[in-house]
C-alpha atoms as a PDB file:
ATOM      1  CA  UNK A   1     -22.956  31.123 -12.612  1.00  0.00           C
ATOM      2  CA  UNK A   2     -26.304  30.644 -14.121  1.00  0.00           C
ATOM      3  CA  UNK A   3     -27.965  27.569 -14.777  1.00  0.00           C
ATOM      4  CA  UNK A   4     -27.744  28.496 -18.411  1.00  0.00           C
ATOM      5  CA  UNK A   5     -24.329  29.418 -18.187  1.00  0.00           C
ATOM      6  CA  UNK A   6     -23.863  26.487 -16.390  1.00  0.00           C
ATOM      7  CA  UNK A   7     -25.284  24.059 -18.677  1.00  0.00           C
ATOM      8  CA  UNK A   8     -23.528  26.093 -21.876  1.00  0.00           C
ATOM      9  CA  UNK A   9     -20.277  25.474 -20.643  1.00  0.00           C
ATOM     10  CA  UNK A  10     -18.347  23.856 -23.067  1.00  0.00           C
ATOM     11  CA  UNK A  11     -15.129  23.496 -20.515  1.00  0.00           C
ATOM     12  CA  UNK A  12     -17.253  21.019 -18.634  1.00  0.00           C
ATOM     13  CA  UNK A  13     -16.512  17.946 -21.081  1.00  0.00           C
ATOM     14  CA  UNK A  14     -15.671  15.661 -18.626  1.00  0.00           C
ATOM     15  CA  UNK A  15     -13.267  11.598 -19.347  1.00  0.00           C
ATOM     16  CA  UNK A  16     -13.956   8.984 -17.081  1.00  0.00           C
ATOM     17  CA  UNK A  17     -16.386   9.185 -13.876  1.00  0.00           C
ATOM     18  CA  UNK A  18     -17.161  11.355 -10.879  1.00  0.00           C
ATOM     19  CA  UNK A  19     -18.671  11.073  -7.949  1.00  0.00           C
ATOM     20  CA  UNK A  20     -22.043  13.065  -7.139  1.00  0.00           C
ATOM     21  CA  UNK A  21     -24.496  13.815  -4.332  1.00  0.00           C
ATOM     22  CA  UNK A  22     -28.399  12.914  -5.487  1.00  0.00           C
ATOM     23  CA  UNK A  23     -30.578  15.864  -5.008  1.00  0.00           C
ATOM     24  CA  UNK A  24     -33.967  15.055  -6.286  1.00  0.00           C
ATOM     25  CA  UNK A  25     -35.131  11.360  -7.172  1.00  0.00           C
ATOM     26  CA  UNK A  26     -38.750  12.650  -7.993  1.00  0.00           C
ATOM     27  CA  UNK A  27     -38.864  12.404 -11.763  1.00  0.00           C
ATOM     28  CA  UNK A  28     -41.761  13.928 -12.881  1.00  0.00           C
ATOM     29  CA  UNK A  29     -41.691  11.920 -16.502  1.00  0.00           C
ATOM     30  CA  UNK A  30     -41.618   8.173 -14.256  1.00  0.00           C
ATOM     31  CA  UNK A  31     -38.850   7.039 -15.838  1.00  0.00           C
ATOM     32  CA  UNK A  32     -36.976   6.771 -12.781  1.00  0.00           C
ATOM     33  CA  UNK A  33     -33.504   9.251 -13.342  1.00  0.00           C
ATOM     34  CA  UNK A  34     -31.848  11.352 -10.649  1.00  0.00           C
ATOM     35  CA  UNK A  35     -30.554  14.811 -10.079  1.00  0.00           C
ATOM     36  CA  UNK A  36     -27.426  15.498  -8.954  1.00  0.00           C
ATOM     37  CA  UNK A  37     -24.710  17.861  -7.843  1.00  0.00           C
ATOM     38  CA  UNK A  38     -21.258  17.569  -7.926  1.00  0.00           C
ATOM     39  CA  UNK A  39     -19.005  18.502  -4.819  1.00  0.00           C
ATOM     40  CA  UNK A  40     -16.140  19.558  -6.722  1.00  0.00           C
ATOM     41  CA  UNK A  41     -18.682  22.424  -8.628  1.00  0.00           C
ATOM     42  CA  UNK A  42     -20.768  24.873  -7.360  1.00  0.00           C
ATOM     43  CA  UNK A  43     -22.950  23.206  -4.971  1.00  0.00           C
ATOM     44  CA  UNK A  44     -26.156  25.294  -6.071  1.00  0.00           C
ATOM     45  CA  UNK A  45     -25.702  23.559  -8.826  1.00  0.00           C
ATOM     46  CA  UNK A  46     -27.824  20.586 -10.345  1.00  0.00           C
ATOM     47  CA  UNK A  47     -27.314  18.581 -13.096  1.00  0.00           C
ATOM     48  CA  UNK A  48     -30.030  17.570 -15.506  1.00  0.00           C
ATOM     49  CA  UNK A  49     -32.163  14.723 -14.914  1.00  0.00           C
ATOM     50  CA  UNK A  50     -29.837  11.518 -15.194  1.00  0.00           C
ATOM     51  CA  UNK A  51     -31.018   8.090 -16.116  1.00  0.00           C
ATOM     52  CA  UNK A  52     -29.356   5.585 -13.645  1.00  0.00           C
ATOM     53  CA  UNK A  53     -28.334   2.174 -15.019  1.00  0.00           C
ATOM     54  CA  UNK A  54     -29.556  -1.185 -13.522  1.00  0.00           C
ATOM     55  CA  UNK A  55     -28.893  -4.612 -13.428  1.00  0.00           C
ATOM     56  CA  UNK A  56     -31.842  -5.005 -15.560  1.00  0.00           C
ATOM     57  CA  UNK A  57     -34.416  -2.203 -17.338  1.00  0.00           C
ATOM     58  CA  UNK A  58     -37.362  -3.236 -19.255  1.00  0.00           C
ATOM     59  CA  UNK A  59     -41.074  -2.230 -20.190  1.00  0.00           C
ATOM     60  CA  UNK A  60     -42.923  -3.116 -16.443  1.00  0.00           C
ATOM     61  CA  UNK A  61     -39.819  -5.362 -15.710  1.00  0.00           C
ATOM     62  CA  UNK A  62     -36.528  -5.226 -14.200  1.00  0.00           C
ATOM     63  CA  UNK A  63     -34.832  -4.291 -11.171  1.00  0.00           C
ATOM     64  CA  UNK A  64     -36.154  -1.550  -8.565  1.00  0.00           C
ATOM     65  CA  UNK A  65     -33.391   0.337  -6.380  1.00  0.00           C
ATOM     66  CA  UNK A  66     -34.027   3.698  -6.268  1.00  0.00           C
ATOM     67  CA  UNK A  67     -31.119   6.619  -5.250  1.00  0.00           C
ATOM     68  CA  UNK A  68     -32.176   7.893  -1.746  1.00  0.00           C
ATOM     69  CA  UNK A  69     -31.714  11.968  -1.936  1.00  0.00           C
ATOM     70  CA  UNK A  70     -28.398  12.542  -0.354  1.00  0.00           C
ATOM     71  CA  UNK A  71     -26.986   9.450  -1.375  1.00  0.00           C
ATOM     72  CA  UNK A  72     -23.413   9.264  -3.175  1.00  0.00           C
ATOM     73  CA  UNK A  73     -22.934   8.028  -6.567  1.00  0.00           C
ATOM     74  CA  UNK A  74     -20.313   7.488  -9.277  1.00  0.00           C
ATOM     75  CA  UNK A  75     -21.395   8.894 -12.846  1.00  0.00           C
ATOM     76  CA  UNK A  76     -20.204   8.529 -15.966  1.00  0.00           C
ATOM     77  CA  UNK A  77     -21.033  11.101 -18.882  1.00  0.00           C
ATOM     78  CA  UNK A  78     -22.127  10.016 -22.378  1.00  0.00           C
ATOM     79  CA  UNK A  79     -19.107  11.404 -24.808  1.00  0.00           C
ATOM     80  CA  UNK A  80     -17.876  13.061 -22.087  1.00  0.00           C
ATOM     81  CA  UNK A  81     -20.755  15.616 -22.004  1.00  0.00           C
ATOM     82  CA  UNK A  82     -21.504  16.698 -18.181  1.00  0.00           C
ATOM     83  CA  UNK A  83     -24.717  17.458 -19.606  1.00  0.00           C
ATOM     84  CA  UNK A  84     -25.494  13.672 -20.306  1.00  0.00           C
ATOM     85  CA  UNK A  85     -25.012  12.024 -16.869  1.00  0.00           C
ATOM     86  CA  UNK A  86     -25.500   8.469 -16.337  1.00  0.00           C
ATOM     87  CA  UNK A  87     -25.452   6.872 -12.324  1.00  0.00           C
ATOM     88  CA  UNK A  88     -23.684   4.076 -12.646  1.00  0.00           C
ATOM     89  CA  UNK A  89     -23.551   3.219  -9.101  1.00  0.00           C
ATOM     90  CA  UNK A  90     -23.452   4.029  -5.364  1.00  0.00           C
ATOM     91  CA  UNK A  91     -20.948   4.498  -3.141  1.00  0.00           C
ATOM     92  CA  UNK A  92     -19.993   4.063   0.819  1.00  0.00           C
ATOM     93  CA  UNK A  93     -17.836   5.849   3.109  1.00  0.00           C
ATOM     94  CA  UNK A  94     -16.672   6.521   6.056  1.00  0.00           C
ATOM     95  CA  UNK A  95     -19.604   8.444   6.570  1.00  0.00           C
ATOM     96  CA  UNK A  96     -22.141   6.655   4.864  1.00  0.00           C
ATOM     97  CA  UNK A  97     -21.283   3.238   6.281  1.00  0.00           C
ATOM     98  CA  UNK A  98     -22.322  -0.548   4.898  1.00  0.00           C
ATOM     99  CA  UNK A  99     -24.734  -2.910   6.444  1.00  0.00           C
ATOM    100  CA  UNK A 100     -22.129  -5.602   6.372  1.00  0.00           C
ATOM    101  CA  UNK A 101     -18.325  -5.235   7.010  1.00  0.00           C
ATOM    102  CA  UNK A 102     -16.978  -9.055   6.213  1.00  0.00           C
ATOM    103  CA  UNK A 103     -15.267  -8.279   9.558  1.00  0.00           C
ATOM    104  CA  UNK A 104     -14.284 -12.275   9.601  1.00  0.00           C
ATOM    105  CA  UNK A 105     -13.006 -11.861   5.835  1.00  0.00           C
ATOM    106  CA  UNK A 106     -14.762 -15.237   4.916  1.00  0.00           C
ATOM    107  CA  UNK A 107     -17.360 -12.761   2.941  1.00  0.00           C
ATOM    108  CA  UNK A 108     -20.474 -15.052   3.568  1.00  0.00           C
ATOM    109  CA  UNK A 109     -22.958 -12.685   4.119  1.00  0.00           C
ATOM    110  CA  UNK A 110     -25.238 -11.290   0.847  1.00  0.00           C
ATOM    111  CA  UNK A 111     -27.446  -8.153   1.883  1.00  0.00           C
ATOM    112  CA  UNK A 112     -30.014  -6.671   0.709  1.00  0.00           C
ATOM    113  CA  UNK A 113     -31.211  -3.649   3.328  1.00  0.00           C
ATOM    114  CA  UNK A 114     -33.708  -0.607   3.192  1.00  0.00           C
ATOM    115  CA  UNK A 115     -34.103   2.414   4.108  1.00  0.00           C
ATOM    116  CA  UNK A 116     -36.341   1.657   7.326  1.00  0.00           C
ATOM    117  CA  UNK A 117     -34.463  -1.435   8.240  1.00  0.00           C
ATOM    118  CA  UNK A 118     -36.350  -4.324   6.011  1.00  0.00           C
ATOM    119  CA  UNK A 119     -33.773  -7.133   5.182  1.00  0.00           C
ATOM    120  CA  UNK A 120     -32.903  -9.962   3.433  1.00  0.00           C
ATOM    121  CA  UNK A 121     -29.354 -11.880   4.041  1.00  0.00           C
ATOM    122  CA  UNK A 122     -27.794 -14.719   2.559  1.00  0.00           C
ATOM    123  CA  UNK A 123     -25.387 -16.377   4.211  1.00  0.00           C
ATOM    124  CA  UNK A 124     -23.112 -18.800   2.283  1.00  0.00           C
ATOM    125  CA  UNK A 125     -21.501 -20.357   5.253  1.00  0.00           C
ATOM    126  CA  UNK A 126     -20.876 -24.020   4.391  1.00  0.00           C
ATOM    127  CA  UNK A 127     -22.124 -25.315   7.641  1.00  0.00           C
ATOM    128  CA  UNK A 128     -24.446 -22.559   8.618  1.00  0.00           C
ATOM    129  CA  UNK A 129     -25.718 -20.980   5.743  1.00  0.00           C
ATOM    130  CA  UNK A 130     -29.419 -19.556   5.522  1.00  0.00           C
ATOM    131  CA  UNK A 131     -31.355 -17.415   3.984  1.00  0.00           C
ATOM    132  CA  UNK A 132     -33.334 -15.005   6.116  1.00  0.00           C
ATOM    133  CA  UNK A 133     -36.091 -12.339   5.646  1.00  0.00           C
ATOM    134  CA  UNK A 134     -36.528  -9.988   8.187  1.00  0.00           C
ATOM    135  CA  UNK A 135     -39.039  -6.396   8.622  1.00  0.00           C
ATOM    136  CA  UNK A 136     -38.151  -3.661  10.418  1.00  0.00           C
ATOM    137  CA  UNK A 137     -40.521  -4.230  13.337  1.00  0.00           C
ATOM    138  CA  UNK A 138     -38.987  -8.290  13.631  1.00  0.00           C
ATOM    139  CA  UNK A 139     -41.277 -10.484  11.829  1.00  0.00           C
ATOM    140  CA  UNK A 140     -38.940 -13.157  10.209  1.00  0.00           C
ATOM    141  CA  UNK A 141     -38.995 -16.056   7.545  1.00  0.00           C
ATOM    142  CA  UNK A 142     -35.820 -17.487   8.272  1.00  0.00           C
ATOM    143  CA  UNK A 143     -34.522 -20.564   5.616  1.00  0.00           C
ATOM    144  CA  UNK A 144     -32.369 -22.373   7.903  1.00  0.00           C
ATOM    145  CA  UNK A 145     -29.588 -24.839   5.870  1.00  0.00           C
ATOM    146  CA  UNK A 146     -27.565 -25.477   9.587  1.00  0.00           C
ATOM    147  CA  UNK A 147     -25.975 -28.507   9.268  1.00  0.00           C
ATOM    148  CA  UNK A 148     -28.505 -30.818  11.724  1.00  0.00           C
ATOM    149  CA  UNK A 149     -31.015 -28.057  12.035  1.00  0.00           C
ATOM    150  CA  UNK A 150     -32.287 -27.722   8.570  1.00  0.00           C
ATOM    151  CA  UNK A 151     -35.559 -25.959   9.156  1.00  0.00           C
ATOM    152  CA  UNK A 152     -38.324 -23.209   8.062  1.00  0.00           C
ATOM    153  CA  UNK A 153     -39.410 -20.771  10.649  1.00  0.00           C
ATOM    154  CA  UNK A 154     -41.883 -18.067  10.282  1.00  0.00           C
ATOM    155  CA  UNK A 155     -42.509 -16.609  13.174  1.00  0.00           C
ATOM    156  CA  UNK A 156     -43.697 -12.810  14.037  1.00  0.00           C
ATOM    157  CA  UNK A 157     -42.085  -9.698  16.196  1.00  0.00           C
ATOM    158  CA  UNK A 158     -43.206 -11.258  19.767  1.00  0.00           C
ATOM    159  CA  UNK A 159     -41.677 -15.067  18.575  1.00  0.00           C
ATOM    160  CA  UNK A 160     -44.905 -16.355  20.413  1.00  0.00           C
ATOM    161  CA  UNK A 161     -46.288 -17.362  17.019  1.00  0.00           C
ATOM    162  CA  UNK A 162     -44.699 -19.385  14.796  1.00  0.00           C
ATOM    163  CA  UNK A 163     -44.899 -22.210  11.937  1.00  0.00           C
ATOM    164  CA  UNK A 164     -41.731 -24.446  11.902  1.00  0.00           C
ATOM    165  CA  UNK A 165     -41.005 -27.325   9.838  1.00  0.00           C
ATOM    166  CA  UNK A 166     -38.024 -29.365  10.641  1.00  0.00           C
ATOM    167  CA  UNK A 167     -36.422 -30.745   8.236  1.00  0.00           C
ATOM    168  CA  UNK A 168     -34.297 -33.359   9.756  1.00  0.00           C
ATOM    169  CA  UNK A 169     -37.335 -34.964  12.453  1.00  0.00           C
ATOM    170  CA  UNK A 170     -39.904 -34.620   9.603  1.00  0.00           C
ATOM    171  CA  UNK A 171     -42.179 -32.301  12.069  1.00  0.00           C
ATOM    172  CA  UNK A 172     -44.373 -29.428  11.362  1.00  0.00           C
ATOM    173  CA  UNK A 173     -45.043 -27.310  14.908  1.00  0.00           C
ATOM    174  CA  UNK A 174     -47.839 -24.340  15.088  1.00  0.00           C
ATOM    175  CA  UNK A 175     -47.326 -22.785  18.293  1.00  0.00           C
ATOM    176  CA  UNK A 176     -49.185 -19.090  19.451  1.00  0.00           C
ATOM    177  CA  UNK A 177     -49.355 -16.969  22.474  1.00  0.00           C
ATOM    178  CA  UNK A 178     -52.841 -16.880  21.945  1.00  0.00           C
ATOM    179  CA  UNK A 179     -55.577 -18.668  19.910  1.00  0.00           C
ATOM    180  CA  UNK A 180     -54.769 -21.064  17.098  1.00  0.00           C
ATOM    181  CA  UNK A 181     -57.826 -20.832  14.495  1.00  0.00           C
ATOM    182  CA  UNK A 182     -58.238 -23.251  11.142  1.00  0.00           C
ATOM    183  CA  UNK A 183     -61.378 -22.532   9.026  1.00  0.00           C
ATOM    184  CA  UNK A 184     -62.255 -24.049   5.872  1.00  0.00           C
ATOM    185  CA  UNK A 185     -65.142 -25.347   3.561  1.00  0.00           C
ATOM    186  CA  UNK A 186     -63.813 -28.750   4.110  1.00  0.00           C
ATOM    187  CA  UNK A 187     -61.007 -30.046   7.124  1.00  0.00           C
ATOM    188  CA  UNK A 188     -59.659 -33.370   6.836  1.00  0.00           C
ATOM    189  CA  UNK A 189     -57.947 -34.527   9.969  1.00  0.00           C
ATOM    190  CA  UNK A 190     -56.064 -38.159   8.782  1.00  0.00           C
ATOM    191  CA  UNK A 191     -53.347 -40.119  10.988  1.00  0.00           C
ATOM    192  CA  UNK A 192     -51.467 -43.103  10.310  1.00  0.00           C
ATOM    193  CA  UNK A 193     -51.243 -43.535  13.554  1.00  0.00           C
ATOM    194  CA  UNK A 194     -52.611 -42.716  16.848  1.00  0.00           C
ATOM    195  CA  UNK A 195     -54.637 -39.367  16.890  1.00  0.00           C
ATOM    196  CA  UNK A 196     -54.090 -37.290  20.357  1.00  0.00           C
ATOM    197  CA  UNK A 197     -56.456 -34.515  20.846  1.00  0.00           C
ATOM    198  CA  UNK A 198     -55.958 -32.844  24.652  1.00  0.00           C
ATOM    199  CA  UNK A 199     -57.211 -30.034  26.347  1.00  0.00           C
ATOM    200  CA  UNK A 200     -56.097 -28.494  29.541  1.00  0.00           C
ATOM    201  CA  UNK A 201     -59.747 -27.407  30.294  1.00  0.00           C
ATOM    202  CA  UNK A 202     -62.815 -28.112  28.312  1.00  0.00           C
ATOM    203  CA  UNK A 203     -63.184 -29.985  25.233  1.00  0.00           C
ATOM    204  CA  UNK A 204     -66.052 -29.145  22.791  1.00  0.00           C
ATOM    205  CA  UNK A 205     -66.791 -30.824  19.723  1.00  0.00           C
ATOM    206  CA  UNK A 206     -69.826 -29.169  18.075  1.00  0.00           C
ATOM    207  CA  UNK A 207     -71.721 -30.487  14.782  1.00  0.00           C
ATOM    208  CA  UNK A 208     -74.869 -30.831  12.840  1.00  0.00           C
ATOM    209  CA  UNK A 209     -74.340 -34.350  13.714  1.00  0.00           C
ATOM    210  CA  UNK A 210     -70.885 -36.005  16.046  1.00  0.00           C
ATOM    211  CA  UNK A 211     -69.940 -39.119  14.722  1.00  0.00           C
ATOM    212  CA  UNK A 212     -67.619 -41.296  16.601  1.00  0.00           C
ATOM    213  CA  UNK A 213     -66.567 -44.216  14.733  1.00  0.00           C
END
């Protein structure tokens, strides 16, 4: 069958939704639609371009997940027309497996996970619940709401260098595997209390002018 023939078919009215395989997700107008084809058709077959519906769509606004090619999606058809495809969602299976199974059924866990492994979980876990961002190569921000451990941690891929701030002692710890370095117009260095500065070797304090007391 020819495209033409394909697209002229007036036997392909279609009620309800399908699912579909994304072929092309490069839409050369920017508005962000899909090609697909349907397994159940011919599969040299694509479809036209097909907008795909989002949680929210806007001018310069809205929400950005863009159909990977391959992917499998459920589409509806606007009066039925198989011509007029809309992607109203994606779709796991056995092949094509989650992130997240809810293995524990307590369904804590909110996901958000790309294609090269970048992530960001919620986890609603009434004594345990945090919020955590994570890259691909292991740098972290991890929002920590552990009941006794509230904390912040930012820490990178080696987990030598970090920034934590403890919620529940009131502390804020820098720590690196290498060289800790603070530069600014103007530092201000104030204690309530005592002021410890200790080095394991030398200690250098360098100025137009050193002022003690």
């Amino acid at each position: 069958m020819s495209y033409s023939e394909f697209t002229d078919d007036v036997d392909d009215a279609i009620r309800g939704v399908a699912t579909a395989i994304v072929t092309d997700n490069e839409d050369p107008e920017g508005m962000a639609r899909v090609k697909v084809r349907y397994p159940w058709r011919n599969e040299d077959e694509q479809s036209y371009w097909a907008r795909v519906a989002r949680t929210m769509a806007g001018g310069d606004r809205g929400t950005y997940f863009h159909p990977e090619v391959d992917d499998e999606v459920l589409v509806a058809f606007e009066q039925g027309n198989i011509h007029y495809p809309y992607v109203i969602g994606a779709l796991w299976s056995s092949a094509e497996r989650p992130p997240e199974d809810n293995a524990d059924g307590n369904n804590d866990v909110r996901m958000i996970r790309s294609r090269s492994g970048h992530q960001i979980t919620l986890n609603d876990n009434g004594t345990a619940g945090k919020v955590e961002i994570t890259t691909n190569a292991g740098h972290s921000i991890l929002l920590d709401d552990a009941s006794g451990s509230e904390k912040i941690v930012v820490a990178d891929k080696s987990g030598q260098n970090t920034v934590e701030l403890d919620s529940n002692s009131g502390a804020i710890n820098v720590s690196s595997g290498a060289t800790v370095s603070v530069e600014s117009k103007l530092i201000d260095i104030k204690g309530q209390g005592n002021v410890t500065v200790e080095a394991g070797g030398i200690l250098t304090l360098k100025g137009s002018l050193v002022k003690i007391n």
